[in-house]
PDB file of N, CA and C in Angstrom:
ATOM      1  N   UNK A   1     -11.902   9.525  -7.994  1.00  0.00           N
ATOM      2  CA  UNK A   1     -11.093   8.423  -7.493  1.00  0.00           C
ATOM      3  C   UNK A   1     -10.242   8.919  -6.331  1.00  0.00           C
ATOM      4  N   UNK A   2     -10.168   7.823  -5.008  1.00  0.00           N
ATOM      5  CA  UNK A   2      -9.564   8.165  -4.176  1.00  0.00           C
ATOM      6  C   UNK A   2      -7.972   8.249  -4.215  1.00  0.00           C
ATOM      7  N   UNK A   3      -7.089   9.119  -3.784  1.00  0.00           N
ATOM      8  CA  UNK A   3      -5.673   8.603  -3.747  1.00  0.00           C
ATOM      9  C   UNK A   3      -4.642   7.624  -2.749  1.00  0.00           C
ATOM     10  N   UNK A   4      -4.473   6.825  -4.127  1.00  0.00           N
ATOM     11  CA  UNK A   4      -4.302   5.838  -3.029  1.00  0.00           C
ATOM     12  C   UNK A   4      -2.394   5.507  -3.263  1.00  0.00           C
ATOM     13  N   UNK A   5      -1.958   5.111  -1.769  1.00  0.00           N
ATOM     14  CA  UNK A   5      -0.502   5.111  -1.795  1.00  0.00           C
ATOM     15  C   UNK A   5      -0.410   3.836  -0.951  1.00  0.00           C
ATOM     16  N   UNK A   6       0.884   2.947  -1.642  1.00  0.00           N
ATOM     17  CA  UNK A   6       1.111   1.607  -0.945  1.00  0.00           C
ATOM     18  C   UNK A   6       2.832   1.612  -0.636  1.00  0.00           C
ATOM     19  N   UNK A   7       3.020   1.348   0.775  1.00  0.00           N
ATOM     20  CA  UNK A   7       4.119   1.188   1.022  1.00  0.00           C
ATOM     21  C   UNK A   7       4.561  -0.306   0.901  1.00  0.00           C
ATOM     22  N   UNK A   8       5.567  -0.043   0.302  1.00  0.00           N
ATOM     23  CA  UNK A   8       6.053  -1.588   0.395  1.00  0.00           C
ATOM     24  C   UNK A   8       7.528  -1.835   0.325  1.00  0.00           C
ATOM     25  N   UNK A   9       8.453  -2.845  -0.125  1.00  0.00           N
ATOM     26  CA  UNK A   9       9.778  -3.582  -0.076  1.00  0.00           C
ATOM     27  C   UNK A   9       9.547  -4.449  -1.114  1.00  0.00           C
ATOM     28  N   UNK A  10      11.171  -4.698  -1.679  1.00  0.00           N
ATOM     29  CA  UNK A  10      11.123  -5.589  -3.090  1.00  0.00           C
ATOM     30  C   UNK A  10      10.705  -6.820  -2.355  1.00  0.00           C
ATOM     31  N   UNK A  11      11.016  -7.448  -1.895  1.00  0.00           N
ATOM     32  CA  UNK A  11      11.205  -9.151  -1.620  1.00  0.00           C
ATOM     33  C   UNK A  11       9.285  -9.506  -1.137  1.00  0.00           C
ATOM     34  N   UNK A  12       8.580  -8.669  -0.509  1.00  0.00           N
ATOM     35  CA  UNK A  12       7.302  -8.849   0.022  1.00  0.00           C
ATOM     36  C   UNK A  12       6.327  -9.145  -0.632  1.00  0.00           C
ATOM     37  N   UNK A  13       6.232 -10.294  -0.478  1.00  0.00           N
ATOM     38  CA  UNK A  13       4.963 -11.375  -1.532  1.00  0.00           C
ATOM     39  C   UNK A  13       3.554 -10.518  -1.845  1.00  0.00           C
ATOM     40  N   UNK A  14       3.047 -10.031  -0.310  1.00  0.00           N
ATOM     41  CA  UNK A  14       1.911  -9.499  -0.349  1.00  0.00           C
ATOM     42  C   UNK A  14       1.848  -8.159  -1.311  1.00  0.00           C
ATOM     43  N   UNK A  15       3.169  -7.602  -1.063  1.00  0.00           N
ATOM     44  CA  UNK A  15       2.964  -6.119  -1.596  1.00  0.00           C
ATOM     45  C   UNK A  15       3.168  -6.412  -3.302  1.00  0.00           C
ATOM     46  N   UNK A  16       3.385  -7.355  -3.571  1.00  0.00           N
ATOM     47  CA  UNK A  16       3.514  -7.720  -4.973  1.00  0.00           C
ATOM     48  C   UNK A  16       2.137  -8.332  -5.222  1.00  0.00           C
ATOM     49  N   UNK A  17       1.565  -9.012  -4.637  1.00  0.00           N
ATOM     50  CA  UNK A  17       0.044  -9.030  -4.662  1.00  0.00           C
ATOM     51  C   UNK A  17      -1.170  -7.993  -4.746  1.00  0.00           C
ATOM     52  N   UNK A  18      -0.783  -6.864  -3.855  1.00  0.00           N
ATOM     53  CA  UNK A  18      -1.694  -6.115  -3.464  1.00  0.00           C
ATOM     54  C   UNK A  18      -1.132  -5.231  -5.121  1.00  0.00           C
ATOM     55  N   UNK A  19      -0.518  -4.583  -5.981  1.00  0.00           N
ATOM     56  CA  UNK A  19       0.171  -4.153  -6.622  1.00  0.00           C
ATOM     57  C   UNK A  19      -0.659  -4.759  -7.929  1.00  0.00           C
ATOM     58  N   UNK A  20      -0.645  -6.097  -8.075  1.00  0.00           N
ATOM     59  CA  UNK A  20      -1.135  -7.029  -9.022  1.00  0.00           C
ATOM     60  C   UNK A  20      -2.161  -7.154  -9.407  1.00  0.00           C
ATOM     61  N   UNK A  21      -3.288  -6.861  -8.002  1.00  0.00           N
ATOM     62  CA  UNK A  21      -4.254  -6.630  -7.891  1.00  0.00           C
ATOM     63  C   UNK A  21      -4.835  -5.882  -8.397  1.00  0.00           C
ATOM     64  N   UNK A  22      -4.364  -4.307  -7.972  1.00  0.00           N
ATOM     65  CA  UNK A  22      -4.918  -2.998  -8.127  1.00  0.00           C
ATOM     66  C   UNK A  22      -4.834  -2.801  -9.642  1.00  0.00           C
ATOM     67  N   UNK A  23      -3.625  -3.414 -10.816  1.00  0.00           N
ATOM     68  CA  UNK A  23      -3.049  -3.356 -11.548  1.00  0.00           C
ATOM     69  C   UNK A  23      -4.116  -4.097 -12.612  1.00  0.00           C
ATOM     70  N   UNK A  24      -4.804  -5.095 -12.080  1.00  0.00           N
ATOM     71  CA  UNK A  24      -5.424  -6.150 -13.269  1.00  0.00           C
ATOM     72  C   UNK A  24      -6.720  -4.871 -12.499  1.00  0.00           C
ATOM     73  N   UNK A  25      -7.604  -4.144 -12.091  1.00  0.00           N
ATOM     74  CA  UNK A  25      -8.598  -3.868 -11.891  1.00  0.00           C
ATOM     75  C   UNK A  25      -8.220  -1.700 -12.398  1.00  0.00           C
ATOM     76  N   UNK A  26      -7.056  -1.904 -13.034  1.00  0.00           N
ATOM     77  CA  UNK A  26      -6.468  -0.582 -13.871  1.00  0.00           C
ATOM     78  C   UNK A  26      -6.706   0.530 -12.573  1.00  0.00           C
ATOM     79  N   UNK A  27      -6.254   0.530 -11.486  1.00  0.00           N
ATOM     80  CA  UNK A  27      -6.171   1.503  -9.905  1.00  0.00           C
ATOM     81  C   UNK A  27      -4.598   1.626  -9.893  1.00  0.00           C
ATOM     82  N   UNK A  28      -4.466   3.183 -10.723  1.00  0.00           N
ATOM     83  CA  UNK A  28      -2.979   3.947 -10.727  1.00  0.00           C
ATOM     84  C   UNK A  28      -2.878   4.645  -8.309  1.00  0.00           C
ATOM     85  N   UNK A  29      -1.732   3.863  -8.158  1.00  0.00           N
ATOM     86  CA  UNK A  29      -1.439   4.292  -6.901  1.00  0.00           C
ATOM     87  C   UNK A  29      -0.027   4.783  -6.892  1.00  0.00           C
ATOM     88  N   UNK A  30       0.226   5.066  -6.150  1.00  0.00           N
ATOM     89  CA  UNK A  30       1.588   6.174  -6.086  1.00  0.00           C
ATOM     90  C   UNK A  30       2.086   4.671  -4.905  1.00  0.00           C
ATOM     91  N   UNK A  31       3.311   4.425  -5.046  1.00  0.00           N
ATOM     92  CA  UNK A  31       4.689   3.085  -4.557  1.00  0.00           C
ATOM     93  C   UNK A  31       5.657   4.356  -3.470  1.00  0.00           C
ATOM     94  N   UNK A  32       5.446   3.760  -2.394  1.00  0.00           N
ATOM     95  CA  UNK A  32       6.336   4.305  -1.640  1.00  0.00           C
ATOM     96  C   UNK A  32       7.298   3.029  -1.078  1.00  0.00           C
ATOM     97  N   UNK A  33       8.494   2.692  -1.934  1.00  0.00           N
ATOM     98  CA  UNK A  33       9.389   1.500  -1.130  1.00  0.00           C
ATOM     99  C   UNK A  33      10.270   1.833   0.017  1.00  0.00           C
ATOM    100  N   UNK A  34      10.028   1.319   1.012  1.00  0.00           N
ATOM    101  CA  UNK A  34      10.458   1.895   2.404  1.00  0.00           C
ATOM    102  C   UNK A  34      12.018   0.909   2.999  1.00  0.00           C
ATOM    103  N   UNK A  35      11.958  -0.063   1.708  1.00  0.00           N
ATOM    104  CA  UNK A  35      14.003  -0.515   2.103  1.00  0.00           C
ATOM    105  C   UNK A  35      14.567   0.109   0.625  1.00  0.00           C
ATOM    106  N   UNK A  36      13.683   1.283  -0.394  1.00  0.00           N
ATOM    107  CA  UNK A  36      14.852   1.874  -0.872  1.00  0.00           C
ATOM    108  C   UNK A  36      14.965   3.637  -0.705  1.00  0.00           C
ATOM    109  N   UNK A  37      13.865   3.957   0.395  1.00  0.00           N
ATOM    110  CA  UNK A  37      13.815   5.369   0.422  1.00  0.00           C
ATOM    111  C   UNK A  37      13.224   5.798   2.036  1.00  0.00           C
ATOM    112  N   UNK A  38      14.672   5.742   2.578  1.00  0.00           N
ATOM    113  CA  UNK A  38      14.585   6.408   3.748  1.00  0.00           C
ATOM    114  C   UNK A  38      13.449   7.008   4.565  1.00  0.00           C
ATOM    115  N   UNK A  39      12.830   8.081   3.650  1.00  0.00           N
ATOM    116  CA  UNK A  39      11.955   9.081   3.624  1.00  0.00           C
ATOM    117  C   UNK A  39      10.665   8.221   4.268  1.00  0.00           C
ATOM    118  N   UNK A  40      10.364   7.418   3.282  1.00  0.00           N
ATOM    119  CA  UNK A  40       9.270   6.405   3.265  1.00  0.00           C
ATOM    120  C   UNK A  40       8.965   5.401   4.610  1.00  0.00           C
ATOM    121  N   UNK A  41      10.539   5.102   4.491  1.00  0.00           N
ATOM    122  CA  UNK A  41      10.098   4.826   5.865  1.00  0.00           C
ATOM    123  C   UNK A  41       9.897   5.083   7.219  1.00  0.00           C
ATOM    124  N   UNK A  42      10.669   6.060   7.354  1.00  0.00           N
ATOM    125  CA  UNK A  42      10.168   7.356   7.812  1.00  0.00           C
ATOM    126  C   UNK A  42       8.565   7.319   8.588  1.00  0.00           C
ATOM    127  N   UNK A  43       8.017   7.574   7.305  1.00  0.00           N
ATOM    128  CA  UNK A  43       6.514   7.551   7.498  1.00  0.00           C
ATOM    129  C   UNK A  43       5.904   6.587   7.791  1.00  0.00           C
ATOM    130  N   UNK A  44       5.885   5.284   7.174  1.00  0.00           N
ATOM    131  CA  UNK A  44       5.598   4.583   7.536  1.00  0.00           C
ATOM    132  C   UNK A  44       5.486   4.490   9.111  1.00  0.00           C
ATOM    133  N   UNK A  45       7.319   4.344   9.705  1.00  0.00           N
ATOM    134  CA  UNK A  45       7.269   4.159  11.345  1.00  0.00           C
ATOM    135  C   UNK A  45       6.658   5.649  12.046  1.00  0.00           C
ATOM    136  N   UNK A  46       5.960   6.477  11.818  1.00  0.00           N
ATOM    137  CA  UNK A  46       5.624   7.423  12.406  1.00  0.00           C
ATOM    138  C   UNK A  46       4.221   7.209  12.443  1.00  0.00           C
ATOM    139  N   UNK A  47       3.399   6.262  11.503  1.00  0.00           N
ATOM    140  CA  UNK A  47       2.072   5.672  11.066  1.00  0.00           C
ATOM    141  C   UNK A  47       1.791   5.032  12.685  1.00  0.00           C
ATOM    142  N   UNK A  48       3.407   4.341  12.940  1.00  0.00           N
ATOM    143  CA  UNK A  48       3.208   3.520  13.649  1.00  0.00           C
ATOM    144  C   UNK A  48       2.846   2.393  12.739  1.00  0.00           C
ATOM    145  N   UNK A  49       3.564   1.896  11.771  1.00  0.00           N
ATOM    146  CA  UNK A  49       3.708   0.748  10.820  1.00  0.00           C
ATOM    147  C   UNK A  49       5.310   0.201  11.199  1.00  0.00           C
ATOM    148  N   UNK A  50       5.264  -1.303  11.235  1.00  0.00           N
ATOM    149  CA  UNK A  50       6.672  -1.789  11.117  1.00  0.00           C
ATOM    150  C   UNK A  50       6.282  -3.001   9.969  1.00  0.00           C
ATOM    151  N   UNK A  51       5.274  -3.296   9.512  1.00  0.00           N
ATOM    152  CA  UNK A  51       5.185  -4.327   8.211  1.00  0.00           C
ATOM    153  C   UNK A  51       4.274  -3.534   6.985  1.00  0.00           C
ATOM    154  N   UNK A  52       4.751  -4.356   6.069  1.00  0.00           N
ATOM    155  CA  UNK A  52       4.188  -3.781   4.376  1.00  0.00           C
ATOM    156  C   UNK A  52       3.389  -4.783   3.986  1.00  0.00           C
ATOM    157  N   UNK A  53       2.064  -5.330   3.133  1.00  0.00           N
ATOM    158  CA  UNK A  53       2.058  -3.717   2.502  1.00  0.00           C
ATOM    159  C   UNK A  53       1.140  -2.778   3.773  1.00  0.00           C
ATOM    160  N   UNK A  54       1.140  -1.583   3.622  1.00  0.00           N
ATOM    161  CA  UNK A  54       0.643  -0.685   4.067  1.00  0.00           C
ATOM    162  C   UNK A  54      -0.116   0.261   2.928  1.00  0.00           C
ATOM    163  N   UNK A  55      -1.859   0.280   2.394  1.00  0.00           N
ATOM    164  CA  UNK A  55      -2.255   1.176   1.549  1.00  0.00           C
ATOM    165  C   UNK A  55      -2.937   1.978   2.747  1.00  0.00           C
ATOM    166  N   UNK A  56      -2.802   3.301   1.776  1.00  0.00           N
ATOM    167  CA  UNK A  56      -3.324   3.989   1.877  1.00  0.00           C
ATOM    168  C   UNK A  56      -4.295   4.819   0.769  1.00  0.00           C
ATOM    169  N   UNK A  57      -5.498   4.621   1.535  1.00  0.00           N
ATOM    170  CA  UNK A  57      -6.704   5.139   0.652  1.00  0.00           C
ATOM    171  C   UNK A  57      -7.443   6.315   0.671  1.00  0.00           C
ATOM    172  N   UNK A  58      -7.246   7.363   0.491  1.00  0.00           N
ATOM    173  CA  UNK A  58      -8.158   8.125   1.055  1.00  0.00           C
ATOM    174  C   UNK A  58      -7.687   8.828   2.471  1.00  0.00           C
ATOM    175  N   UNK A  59      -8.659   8.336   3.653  1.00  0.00           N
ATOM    176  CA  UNK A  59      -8.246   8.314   4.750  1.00  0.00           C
ATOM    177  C   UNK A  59      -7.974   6.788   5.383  1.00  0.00           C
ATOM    178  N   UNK A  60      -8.495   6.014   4.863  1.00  0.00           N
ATOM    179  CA  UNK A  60      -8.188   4.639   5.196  1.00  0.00           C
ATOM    180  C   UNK A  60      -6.639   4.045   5.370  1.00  0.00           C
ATOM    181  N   UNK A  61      -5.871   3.244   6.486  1.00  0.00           N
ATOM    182  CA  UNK A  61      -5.600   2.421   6.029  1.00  0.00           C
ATOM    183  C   UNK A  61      -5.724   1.073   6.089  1.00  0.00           C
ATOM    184  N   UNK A  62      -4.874   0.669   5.356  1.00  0.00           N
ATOM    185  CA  UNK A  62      -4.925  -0.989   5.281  1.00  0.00           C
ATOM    186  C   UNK A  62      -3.760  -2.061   5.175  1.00  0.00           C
ATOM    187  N   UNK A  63      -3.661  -2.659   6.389  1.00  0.00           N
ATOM    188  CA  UNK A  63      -2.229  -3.223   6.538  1.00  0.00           C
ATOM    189  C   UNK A  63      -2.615  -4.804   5.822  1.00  0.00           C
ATOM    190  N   UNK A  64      -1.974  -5.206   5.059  1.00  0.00           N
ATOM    191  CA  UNK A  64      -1.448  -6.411   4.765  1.00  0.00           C
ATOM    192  C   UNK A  64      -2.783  -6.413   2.962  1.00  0.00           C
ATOM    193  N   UNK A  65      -2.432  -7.571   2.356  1.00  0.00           N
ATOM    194  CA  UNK A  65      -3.159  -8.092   1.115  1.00  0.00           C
ATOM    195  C   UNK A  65      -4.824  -8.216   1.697  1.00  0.00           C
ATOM    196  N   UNK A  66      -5.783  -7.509   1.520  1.00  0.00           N
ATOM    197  CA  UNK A  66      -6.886  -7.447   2.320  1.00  0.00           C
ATOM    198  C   UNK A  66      -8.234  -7.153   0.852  1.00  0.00           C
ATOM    199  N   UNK A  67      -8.421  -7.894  -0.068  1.00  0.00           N
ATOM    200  CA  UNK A  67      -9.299  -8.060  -0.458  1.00  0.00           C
ATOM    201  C   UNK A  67     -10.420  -7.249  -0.908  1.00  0.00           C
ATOM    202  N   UNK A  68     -11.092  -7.713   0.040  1.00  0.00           N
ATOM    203  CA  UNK A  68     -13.019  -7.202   0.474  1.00  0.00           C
ATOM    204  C   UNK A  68     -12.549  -5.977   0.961  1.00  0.00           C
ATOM    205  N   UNK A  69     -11.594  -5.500   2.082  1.00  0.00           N
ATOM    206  CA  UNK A  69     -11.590  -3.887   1.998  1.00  0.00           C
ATOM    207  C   UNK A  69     -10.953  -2.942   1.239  1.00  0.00           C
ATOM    208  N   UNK A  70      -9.992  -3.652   0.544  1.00  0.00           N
ATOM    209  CA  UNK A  70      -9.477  -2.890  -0.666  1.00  0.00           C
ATOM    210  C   UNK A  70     -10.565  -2.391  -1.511  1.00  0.00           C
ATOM    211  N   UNK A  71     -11.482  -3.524  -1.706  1.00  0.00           N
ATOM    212  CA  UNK A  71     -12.476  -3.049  -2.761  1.00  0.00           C
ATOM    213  C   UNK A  71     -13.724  -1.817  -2.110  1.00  0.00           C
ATOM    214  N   UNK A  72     -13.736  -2.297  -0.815  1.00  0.00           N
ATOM    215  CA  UNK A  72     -14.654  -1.036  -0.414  1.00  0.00           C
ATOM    216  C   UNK A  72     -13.978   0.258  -0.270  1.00  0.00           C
ATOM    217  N   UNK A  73     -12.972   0.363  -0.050  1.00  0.00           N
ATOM    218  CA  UNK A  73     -12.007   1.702   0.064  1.00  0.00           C
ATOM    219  C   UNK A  73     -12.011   2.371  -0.893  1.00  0.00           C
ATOM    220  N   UNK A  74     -12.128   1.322  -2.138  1.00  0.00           N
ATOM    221  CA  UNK A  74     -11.887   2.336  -3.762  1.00  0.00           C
ATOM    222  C   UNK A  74     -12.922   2.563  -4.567  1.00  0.00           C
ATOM    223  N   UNK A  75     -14.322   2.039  -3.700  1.00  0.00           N
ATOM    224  CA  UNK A  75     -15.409   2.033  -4.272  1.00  0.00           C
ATOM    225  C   UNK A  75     -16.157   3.911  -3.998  1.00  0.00           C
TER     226      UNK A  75
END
């Protein structure tokens, strides 16, 4: 299994989606929240990311609630 990491923020619909998702299909990812840990976001803006969610798969990423490539990323 690939390792996969999702940046996100409490209030963000999608990242509570994408989370929900991974969650009903049992895909343990490592939560990086980037309005409660500095660090995180950090990375994120060095990605060159300014919106969540942001996964990361592997080498993949994937900006926003994205479905069909979530599922190919973890396949």
């Amino acid at each position: 299994m690939k390792n996969i990491t999702i940046y996100t923020t409490n209030a963000c619909p999608y990242c509570i989606k994408t989370k929900e998702y991974l969650a009903e299909k049992g895909i343990k990812y490592d939560e990086k929240n980037v309005q409660e840990n500095s660090q995180a976001k950090n990375e994120l803006l060095s990605m060159g990311y300014r919106t969540v969610p942001v996964l990361i798969v592997g080498d993949e990423e994937i900006v926003g609630f994205d479905k069909s490539r979530i599922d190919r990323a973890i396949m």
